[in-house]
PDB file of N, CA and C in Angstrom:
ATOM      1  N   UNK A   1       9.972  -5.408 -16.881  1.00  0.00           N
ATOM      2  CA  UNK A   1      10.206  -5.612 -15.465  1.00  0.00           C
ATOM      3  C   UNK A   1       9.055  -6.440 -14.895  1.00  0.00           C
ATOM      4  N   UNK A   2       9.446  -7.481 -14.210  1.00  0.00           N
ATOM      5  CA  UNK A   2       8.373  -8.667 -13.726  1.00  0.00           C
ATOM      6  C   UNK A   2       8.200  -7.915 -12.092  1.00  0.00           C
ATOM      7  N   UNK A   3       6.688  -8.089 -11.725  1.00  0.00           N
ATOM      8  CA  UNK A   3       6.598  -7.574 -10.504  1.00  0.00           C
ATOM      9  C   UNK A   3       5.940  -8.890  -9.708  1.00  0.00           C
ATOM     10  N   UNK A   4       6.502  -8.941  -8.497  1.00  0.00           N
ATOM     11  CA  UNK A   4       5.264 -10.122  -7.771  1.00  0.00           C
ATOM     12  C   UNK A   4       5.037  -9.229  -7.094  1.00  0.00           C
ATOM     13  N   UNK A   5       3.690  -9.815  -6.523  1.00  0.00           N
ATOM     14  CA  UNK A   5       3.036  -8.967  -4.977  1.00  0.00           C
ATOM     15  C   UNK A   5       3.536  -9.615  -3.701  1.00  0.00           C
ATOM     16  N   UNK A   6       3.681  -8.999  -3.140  1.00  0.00           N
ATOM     17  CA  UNK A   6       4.417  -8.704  -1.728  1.00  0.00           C
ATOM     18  C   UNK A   6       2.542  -9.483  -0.730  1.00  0.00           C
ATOM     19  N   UNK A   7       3.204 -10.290   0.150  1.00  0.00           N
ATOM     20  CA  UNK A   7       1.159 -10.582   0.752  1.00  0.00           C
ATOM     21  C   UNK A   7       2.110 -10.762   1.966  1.00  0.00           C
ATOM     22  N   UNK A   8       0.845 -10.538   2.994  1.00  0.00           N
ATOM     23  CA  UNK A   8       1.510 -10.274   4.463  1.00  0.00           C
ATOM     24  C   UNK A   8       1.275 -11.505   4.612  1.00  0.00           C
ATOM     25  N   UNK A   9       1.496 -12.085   6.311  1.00  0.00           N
ATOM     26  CA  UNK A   9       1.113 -13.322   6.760  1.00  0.00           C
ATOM     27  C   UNK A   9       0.076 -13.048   7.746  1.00  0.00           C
ATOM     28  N   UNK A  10      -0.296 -12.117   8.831  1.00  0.00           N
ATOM     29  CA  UNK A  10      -1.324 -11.886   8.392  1.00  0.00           C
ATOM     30  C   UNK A  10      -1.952 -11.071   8.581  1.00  0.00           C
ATOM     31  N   UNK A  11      -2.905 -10.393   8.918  1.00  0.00           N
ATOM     32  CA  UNK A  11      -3.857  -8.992   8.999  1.00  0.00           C
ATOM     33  C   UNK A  11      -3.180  -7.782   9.144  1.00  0.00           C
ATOM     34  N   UNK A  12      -2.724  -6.925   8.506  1.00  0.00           N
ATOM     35  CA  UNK A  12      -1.864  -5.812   8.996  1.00  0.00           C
ATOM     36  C   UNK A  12      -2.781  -4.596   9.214  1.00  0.00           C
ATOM     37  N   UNK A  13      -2.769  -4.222  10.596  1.00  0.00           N
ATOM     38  CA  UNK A  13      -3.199  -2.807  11.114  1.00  0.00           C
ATOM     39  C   UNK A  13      -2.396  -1.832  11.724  1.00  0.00           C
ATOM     40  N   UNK A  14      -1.965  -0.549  10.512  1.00  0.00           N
ATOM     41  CA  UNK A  14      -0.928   0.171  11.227  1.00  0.00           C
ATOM     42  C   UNK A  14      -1.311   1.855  11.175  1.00  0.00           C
ATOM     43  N   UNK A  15      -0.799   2.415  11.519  1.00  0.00           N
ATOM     44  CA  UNK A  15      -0.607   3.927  10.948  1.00  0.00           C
ATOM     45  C   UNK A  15       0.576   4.658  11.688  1.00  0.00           C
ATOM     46  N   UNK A  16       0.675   5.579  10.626  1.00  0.00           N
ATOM     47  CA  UNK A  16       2.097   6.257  10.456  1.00  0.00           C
ATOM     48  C   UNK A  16       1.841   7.985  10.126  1.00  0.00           C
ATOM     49  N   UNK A  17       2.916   8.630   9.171  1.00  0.00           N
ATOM     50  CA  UNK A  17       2.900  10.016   9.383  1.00  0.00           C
ATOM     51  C   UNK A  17       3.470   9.550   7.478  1.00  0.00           C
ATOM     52  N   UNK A  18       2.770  10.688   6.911  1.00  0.00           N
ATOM     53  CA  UNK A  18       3.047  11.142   5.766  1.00  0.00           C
ATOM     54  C   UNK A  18       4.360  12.532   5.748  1.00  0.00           C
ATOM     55  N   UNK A  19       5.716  12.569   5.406  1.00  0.00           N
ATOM     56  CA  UNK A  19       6.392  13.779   5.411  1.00  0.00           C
ATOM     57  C   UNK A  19       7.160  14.187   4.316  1.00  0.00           C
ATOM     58  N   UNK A  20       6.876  15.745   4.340  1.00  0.00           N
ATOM     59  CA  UNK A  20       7.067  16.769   3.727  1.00  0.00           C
ATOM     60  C   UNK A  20       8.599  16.254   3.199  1.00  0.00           C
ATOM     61  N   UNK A  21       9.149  16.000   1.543  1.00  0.00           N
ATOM     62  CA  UNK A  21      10.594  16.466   1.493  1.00  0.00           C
ATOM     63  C   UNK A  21      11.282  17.467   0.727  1.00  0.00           C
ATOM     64  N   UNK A  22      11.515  18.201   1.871  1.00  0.00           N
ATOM     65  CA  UNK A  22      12.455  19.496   1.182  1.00  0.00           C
ATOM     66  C   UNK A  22      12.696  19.151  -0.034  1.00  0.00           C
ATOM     67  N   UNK A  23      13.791  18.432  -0.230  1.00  0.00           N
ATOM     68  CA  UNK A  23      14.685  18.327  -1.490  1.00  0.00           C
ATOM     69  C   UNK A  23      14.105  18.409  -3.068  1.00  0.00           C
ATOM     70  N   UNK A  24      12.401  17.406  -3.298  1.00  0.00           N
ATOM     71  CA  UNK A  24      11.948  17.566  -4.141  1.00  0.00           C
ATOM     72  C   UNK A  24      10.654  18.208  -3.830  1.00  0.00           C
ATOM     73  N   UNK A  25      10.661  19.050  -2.500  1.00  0.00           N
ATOM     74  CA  UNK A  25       9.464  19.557  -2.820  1.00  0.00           C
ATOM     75  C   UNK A  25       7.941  19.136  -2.907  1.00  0.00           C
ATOM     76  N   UNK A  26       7.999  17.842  -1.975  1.00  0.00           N
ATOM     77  CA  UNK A  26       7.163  16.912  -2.767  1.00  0.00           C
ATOM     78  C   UNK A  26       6.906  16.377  -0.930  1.00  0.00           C
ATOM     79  N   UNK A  27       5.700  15.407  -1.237  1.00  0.00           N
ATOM     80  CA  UNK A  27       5.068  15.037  -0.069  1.00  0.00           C
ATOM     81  C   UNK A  27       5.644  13.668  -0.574  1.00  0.00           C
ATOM     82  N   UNK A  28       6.766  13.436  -0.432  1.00  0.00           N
ATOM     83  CA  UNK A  28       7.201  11.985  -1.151  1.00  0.00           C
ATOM     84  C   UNK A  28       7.575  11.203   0.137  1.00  0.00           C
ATOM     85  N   UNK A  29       7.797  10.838   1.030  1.00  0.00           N
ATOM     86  CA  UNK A  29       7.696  10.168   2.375  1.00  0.00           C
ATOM     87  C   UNK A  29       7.246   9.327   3.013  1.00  0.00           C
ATOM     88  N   UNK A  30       7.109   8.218   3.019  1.00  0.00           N
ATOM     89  CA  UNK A  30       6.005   6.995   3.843  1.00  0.00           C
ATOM     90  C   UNK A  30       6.845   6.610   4.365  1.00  0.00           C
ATOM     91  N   UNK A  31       6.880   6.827   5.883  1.00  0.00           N
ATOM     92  CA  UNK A  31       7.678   5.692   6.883  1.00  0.00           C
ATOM     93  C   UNK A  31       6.620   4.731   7.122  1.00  0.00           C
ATOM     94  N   UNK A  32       7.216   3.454   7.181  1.00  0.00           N
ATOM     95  CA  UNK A  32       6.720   2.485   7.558  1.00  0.00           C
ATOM     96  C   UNK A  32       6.745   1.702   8.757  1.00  0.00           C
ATOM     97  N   UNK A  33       6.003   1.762   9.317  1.00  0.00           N
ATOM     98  CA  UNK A  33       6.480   0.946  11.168  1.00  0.00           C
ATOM     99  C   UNK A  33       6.694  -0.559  11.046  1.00  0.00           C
ATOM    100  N   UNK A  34       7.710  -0.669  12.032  1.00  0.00           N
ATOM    101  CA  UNK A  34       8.267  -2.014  11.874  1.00  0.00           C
ATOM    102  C   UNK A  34       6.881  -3.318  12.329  1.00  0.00           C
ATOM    103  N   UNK A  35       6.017  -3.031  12.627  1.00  0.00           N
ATOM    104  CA  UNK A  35       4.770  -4.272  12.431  1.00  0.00           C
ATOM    105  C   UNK A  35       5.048  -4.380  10.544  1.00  0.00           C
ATOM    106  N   UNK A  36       4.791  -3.507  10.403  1.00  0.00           N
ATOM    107  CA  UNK A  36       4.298  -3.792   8.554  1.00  0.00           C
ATOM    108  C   UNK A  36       5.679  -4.552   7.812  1.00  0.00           C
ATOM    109  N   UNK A  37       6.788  -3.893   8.215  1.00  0.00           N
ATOM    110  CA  UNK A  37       7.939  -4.276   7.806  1.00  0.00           C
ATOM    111  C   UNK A  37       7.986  -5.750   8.264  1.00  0.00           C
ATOM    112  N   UNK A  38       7.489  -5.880   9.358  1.00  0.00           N
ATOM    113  CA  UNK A  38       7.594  -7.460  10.075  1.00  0.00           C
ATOM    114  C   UNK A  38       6.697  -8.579   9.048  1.00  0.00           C
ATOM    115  N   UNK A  39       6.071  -8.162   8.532  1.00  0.00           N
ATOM    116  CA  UNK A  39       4.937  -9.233   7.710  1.00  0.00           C
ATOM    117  C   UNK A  39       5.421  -9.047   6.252  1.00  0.00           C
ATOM    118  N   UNK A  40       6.363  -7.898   5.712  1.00  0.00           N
ATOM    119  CA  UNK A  40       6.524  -8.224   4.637  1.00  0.00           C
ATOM    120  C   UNK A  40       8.372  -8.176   4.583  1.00  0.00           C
ATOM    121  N   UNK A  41       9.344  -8.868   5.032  1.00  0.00           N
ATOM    122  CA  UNK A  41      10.098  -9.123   4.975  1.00  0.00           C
ATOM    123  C   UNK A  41      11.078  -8.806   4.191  1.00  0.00           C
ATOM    124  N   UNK A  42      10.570  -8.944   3.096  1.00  0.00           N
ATOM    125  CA  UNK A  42      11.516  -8.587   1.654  1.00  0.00           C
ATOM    126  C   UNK A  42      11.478  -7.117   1.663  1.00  0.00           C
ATOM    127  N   UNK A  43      11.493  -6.550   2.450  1.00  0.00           N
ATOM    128  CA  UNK A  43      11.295  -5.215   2.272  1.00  0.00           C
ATOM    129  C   UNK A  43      12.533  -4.688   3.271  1.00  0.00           C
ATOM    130  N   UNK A  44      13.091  -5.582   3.789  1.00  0.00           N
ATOM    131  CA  UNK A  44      14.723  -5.538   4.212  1.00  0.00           C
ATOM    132  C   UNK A  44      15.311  -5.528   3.279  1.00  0.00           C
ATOM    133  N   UNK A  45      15.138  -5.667   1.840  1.00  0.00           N
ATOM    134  CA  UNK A  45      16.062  -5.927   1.320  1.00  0.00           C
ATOM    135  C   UNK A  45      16.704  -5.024   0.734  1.00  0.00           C
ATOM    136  N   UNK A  46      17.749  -4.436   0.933  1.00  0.00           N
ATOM    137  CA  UNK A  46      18.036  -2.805   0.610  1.00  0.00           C
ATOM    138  C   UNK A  46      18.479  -2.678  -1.177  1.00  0.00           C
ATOM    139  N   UNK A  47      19.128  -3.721  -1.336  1.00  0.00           N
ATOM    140  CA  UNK A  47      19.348  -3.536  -2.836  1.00  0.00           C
ATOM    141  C   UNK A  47      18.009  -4.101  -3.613  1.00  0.00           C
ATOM    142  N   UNK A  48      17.404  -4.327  -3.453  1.00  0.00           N
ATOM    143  CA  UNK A  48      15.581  -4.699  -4.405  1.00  0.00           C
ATOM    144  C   UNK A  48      15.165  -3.419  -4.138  1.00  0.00           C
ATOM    145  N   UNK A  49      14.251  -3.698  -5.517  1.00  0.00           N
ATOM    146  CA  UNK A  49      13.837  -2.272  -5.858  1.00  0.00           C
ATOM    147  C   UNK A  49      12.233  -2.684  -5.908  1.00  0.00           C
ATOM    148  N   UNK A  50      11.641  -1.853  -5.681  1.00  0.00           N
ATOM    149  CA  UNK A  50       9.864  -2.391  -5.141  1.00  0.00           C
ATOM    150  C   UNK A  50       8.958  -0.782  -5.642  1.00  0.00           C
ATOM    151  N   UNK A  51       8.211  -1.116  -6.073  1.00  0.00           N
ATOM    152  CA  UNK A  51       7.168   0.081  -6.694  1.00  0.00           C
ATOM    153  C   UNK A  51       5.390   0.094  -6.083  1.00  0.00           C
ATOM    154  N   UNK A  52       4.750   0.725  -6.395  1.00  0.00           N
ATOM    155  CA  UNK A  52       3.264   0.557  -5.437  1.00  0.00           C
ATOM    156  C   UNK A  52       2.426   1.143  -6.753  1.00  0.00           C
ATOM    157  N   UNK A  53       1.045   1.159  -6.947  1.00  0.00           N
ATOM    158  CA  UNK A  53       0.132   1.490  -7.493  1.00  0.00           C
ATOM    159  C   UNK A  53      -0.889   2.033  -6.670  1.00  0.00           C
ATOM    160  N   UNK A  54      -1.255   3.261  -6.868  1.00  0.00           N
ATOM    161  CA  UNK A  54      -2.070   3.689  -6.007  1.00  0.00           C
ATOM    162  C   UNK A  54      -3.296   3.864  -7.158  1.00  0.00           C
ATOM    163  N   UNK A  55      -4.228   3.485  -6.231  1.00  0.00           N
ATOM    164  CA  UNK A  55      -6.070   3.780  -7.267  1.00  0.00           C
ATOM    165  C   UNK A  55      -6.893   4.187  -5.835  1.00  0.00           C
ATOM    166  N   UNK A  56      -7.635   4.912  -5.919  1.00  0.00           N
ATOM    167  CA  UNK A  56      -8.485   5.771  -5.108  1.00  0.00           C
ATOM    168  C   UNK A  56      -9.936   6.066  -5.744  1.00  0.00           C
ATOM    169  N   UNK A  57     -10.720   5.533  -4.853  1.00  0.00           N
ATOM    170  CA  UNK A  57     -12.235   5.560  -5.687  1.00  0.00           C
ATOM    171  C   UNK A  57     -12.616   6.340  -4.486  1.00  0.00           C
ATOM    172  N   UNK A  58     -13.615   7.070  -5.224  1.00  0.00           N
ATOM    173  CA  UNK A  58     -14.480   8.543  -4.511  1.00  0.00           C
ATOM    174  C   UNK A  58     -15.902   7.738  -4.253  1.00  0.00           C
ATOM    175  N   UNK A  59     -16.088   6.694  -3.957  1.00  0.00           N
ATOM    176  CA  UNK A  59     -17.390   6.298  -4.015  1.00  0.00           C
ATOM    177  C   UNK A  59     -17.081   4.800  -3.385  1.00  0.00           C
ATOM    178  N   UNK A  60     -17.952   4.109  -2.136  1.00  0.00           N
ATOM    179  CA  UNK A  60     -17.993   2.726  -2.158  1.00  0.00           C
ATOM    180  C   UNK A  60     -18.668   1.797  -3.263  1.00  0.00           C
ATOM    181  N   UNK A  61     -19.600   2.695  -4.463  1.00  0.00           N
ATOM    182  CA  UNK A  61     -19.924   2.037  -5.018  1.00  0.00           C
ATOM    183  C   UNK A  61     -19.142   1.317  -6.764  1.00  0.00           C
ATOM    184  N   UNK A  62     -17.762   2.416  -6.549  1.00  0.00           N
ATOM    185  CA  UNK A  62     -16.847   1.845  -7.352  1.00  0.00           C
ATOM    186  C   UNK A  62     -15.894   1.500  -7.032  1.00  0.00           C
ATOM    187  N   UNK A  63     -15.685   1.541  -5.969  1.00  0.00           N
ATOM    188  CA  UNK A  63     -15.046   0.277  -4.881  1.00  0.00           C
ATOM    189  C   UNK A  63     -15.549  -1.032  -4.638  1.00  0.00           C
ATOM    190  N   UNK A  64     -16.901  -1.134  -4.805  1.00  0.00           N
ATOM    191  CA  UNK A  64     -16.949  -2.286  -4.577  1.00  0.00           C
ATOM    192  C   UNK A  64     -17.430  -3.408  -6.001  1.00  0.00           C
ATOM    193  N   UNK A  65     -17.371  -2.156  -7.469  1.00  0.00           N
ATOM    194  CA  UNK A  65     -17.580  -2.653  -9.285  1.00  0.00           C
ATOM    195  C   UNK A  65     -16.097  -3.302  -8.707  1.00  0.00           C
ATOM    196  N   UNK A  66     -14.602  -2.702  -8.241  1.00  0.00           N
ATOM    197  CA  UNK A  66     -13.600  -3.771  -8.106  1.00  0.00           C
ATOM    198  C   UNK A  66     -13.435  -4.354  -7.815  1.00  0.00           C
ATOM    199  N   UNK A  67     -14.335  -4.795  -6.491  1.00  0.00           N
ATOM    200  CA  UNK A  67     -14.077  -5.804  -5.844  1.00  0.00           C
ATOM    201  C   UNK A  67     -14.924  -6.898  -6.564  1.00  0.00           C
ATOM    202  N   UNK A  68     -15.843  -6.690  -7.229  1.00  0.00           N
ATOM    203  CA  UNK A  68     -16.725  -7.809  -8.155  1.00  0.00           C
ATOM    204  C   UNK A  68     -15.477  -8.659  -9.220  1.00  0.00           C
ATOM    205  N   UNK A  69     -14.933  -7.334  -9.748  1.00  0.00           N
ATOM    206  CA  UNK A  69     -14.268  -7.679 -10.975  1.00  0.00           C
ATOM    207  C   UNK A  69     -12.956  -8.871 -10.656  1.00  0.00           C
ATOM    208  N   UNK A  70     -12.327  -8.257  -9.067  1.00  0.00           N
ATOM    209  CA  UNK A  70     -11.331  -9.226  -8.662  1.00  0.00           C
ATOM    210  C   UNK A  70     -11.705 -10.647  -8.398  1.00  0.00           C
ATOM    211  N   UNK A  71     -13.229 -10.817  -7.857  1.00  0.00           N
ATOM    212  CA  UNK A  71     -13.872 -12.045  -7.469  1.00  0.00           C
ATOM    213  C   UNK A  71     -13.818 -12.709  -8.946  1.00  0.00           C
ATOM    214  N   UNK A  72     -14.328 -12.425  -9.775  1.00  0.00           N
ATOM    215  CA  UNK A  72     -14.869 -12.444 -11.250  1.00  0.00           C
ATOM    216  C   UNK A  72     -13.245 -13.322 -11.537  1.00  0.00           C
ATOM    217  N   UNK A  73     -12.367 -12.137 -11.564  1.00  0.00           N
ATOM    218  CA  UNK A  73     -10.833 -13.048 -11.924  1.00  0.00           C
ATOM    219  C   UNK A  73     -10.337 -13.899 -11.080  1.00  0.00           C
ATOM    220  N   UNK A  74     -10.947 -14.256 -10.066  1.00  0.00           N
ATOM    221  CA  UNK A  74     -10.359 -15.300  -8.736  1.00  0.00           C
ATOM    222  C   UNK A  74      -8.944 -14.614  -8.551  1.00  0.00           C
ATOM    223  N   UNK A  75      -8.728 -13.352  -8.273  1.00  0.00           N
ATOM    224  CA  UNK A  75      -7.833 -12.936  -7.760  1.00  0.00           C
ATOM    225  C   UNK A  75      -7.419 -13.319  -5.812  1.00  0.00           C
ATOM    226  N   UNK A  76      -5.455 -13.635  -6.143  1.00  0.00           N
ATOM    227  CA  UNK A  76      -5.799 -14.078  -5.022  1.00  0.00           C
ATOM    228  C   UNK A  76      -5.008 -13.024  -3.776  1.00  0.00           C
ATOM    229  N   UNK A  77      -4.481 -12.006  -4.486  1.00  0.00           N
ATOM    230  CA  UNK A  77      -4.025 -11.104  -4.083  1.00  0.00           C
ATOM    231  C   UNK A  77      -5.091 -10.138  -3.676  1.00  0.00           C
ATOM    232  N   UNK A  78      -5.074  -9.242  -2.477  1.00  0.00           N
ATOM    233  CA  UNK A  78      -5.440  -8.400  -2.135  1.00  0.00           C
ATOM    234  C   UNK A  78      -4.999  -6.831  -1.827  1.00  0.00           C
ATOM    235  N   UNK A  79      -5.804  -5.902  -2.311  1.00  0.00           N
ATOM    236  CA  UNK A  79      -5.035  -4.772  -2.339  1.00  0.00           C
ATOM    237  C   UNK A  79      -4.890  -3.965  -0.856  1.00  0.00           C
ATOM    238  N   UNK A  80      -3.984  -3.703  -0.652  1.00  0.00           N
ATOM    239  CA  UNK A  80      -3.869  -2.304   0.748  1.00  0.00           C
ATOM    240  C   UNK A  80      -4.572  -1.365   0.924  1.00  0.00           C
ATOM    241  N   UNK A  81      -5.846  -1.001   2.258  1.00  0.00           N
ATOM    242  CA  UNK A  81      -6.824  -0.066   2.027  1.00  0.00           C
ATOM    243  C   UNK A  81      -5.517   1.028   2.723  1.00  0.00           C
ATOM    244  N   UNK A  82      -5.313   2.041   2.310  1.00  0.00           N
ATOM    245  CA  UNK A  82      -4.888   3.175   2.872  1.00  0.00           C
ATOM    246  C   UNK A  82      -5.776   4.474   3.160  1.00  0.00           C
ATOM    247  N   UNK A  83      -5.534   5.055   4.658  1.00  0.00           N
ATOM    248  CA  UNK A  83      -6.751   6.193   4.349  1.00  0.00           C
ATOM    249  C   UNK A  83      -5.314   7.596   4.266  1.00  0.00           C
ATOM    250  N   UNK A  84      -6.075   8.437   4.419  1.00  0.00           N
ATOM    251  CA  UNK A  84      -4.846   9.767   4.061  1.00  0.00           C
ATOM    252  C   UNK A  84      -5.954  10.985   5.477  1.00  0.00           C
ATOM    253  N   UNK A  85      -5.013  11.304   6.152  1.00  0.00           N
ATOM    254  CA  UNK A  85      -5.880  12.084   7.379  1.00  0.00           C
ATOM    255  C   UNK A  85      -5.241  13.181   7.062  1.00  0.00           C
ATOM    256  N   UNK A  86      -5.764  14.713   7.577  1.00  0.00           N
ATOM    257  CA  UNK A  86      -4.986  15.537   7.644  1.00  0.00           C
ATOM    258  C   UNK A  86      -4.912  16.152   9.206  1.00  0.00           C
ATOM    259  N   UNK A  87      -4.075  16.273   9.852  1.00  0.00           N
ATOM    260  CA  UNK A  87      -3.890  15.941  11.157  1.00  0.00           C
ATOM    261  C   UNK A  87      -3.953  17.640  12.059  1.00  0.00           C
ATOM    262  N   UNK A  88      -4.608  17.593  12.576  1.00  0.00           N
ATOM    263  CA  UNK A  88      -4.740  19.366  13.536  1.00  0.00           C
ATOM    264  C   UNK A  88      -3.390  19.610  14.508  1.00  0.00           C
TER     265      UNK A  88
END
């Protein structure tokens, strides 16, 4: 399976609600607000099928060994900072 990356047009600043689903039991849920949906388009597309990679570093200082390594590969893609809150 060939994947491209999805890149906004441009700066995306959003936040949303993480929810609970019954069915599997599972915190499986990301709504997405229509700003984000607005910059990545293809994400209307109801029959495409689209996957995510999540990596989470406990430290800025191995956060930022990746960000060396991406410079290093002239990467021209950039990854999505997500934070995770737990809300009172």
């Amino acid at each position: 399976m060939d994947k491209k990356t999805l890149i906004p047009r441009t700066i995306v600043d959003a936040s949303g609600k993480l929810y609970y689903d019954e069915k599997s039991q599972a915190w499986g849920i990301i709504r997405l607000k229509s700003d984000l949906i607005k910059e990545f388009p293809q994400l209307k597309e109801k029959r495409s099928k689209f996957s995510y990679q999540i990596e989470y570093y406990r430290t800025i200082e191995e956060m930022e060994k990746l960000i060396k390594e991406l410079k290093k590969k002239k990467v021209e893609v950039l990854p999505v900072l997500m934070w995770l809150y737990k809300e009172d």
